[in-house]
C-alpha atoms as a PDB file:
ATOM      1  CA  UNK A   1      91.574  80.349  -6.343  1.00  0.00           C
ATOM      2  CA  UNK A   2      89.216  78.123  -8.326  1.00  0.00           C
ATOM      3  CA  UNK A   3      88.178  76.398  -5.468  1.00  0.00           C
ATOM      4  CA  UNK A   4      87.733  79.452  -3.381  1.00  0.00           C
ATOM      5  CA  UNK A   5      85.044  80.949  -6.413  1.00  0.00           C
ATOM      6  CA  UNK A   6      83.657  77.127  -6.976  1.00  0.00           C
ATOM      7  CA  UNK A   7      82.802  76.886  -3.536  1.00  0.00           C
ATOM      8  CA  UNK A   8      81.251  80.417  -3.278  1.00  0.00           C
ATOM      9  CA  UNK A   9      79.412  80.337  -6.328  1.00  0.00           C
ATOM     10  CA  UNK A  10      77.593  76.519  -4.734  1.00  0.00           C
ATOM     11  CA  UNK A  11      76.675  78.148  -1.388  1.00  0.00           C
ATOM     12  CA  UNK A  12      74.862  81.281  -3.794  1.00  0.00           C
ATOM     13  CA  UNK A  13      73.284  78.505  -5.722  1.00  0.00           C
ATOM     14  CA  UNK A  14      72.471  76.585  -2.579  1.00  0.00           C
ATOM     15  CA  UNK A  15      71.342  79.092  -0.603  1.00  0.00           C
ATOM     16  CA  UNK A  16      70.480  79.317   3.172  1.00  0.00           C
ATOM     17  CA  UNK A  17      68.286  78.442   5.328  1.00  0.00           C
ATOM     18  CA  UNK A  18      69.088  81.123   8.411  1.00  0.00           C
ATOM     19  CA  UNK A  19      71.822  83.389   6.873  1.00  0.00           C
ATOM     20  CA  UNK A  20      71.570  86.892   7.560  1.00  0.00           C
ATOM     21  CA  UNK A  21      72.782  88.515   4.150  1.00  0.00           C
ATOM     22  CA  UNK A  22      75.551  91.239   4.576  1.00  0.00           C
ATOM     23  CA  UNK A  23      76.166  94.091   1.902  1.00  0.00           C
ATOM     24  CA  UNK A  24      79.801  93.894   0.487  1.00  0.00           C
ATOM     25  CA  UNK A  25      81.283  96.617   2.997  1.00  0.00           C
ATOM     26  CA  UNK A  26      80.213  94.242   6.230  1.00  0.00           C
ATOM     27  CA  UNK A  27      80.967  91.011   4.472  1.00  0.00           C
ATOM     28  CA  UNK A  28      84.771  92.552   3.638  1.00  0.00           C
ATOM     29  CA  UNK A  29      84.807  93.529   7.292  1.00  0.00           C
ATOM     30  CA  UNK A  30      84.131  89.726   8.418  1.00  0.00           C
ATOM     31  CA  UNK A  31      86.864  86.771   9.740  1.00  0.00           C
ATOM     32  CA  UNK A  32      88.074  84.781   6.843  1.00  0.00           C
ATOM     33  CA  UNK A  33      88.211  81.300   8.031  1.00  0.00           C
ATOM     34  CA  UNK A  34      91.410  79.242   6.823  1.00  0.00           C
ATOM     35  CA  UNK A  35      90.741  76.172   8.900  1.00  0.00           C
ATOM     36  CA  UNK A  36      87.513  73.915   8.453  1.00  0.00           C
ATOM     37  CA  UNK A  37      87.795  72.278  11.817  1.00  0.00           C
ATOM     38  CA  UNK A  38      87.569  76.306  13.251  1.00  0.00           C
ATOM     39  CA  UNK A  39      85.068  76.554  11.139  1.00  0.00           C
ATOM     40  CA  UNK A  40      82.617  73.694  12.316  1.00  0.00           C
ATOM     41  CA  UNK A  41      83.224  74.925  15.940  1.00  0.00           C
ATOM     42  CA  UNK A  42      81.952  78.090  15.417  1.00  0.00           C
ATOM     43  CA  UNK A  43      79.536  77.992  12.481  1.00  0.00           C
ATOM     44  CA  UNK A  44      77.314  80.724  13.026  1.00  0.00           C
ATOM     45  CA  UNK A  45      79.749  82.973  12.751  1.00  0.00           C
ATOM     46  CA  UNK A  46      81.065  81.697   9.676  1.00  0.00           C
ATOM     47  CA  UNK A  47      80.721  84.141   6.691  1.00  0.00           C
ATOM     48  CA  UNK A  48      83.445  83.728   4.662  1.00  0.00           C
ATOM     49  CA  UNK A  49      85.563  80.121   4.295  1.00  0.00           C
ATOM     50  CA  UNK A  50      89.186  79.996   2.393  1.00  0.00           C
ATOM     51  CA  UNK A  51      90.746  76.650   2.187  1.00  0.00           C
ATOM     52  CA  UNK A  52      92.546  77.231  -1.153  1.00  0.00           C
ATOM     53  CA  UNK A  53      95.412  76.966   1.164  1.00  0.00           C
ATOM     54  CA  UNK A  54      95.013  72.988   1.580  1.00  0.00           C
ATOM     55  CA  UNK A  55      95.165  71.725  -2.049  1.00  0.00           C
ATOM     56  CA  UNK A  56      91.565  70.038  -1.902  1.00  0.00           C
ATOM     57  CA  UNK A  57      90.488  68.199  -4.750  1.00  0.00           C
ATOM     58  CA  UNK A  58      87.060  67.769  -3.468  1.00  0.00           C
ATOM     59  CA  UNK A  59      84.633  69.502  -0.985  1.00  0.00           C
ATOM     60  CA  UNK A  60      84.988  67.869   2.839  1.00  0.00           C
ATOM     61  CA  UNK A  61      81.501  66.928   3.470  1.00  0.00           C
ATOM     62  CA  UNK A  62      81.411  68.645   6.553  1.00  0.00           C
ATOM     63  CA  UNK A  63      80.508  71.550   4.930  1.00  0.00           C
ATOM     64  CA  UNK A  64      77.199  70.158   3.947  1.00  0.00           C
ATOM     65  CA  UNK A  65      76.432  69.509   7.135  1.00  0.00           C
END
Protein backbone atom coordinates (compact mmCIF):
# COMPACT_ATOMS: atom_id res chain seq x y z
CA UNK A 1 0.00 0.00 0.00
CA UNK A 2 2.81 2.46 0.70
CA UNK A 3 4.29 1.91 -2.41
CA UNK A 4 1.10 2.08 -4.33
CA UNK A 5 0.46 5.99 -2.62
CA UNK A 6 4.49 6.70 -2.89
CA UNK A 7 4.42 6.05 -6.38
CA UNK A 8 1.17 8.04 -7.07
CA UNK A 9 1.94 10.88 -5.07
CA UNK A 10 5.76 11.12 -7.48
CA UNK A 11 3.88 10.93 -10.81
CA UNK A 12 1.41 14.13 -9.22
CA UNK A 13 4.62 15.77 -8.27
CA UNK A 14 6.23 14.86 -11.56
CA UNK A 15 3.70 15.58 -13.69
CA UNK A 16 3.12 14.89 -17.47
CA UNK A 17 4.05 15.82 -20.38
CA UNK A 18 0.90 14.41 -22.71
CA UNK A 19 -1.55 13.02 -20.05
CA UNK A 20 -5.03 13.66 -20.60
CA UNK A 21 -6.37 14.26 -16.91
CA UNK A 22 -9.53 12.15 -16.00
CA UNK A 23 -12.08 13.23 -13.17
CA UNK A 24 -12.28 10.50 -10.38
CA UNK A 25 -15.50 8.71 -11.90
CA UNK A 26 -13.42 7.91 -15.41
CA UNK A 27 -10.15 7.30 -13.67
CA UNK A 28 -12.16 4.53 -11.25
CA UNK A 29 -13.59 3.23 -14.50
CA UNK A 30 -9.91 2.63 -16.00
CA UNK A 31 -7.62 -0.93 -16.22
CA UNK A 32 -5.49 -1.25 -13.19
CA UNK A 33 -2.26 -2.53 -14.40
CA UNK A 34 -0.59 -5.32 -12.08
CA UNK A 35 2.25 -6.16 -14.41
CA UNK A 36 5.03 -3.54 -15.46
CA UNK A 37 6.15 -5.45 -18.48
CA UNK A 38 2.06 -5.03 -19.67
CA UNK A 39 2.48 -1.90 -18.78
CA UNK A 40 5.52 -0.74 -21.02
CA UNK A 41 3.75 -2.48 -23.99
CA UNK A 42 0.92 -0.51 -23.88
CA UNK A 43 1.78 2.81 -22.22
CA UNK A 44 -0.61 5.12 -23.50
CA UNK A 45 -3.16 3.49 -22.12
CA UNK A 46 -1.73 3.29 -18.84
CA UNK A 47 -3.68 5.27 -16.15
CA UNK A 48 -3.44 3.56 -13.19
CA UNK A 49 -0.20 1.10 -12.17
CA UNK A 50 -0.41 -1.41 -8.94
CA UNK A 51 2.65 -3.39 -8.28
CA UNK A 52 2.23 -3.56 -4.47
CA UNK A 53 1.73 -7.10 -5.40
CA UNK A 54 5.63 -7.69 -6.15
CA UNK A 55 7.32 -6.63 -2.86
CA UNK A 56 9.52 -3.80 -4.58
CA UNK A 57 11.86 -2.07 -2.54
CA UNK A 58 12.66 0.41 -5.15
CA UNK A 59 11.02 1.93 -8.32
CA UNK A 60 12.07 -0.23 -11.73
CA UNK A 61 13.46 2.45 -13.80
CA UNK A 62 11.40 1.64 -16.55
CA UNK A 63 8.91 3.67 -15.30
CA UNK A 64 10.92 6.75 -15.86
CA UNK A 65 11.27 6.04 -19.11
Amino acid sequence: MRFILAFQVFMISMGTLNAQLLDAVALDSMRTYRSLERALKEPDLVYRLDLSGQKLKVFPEEIFC
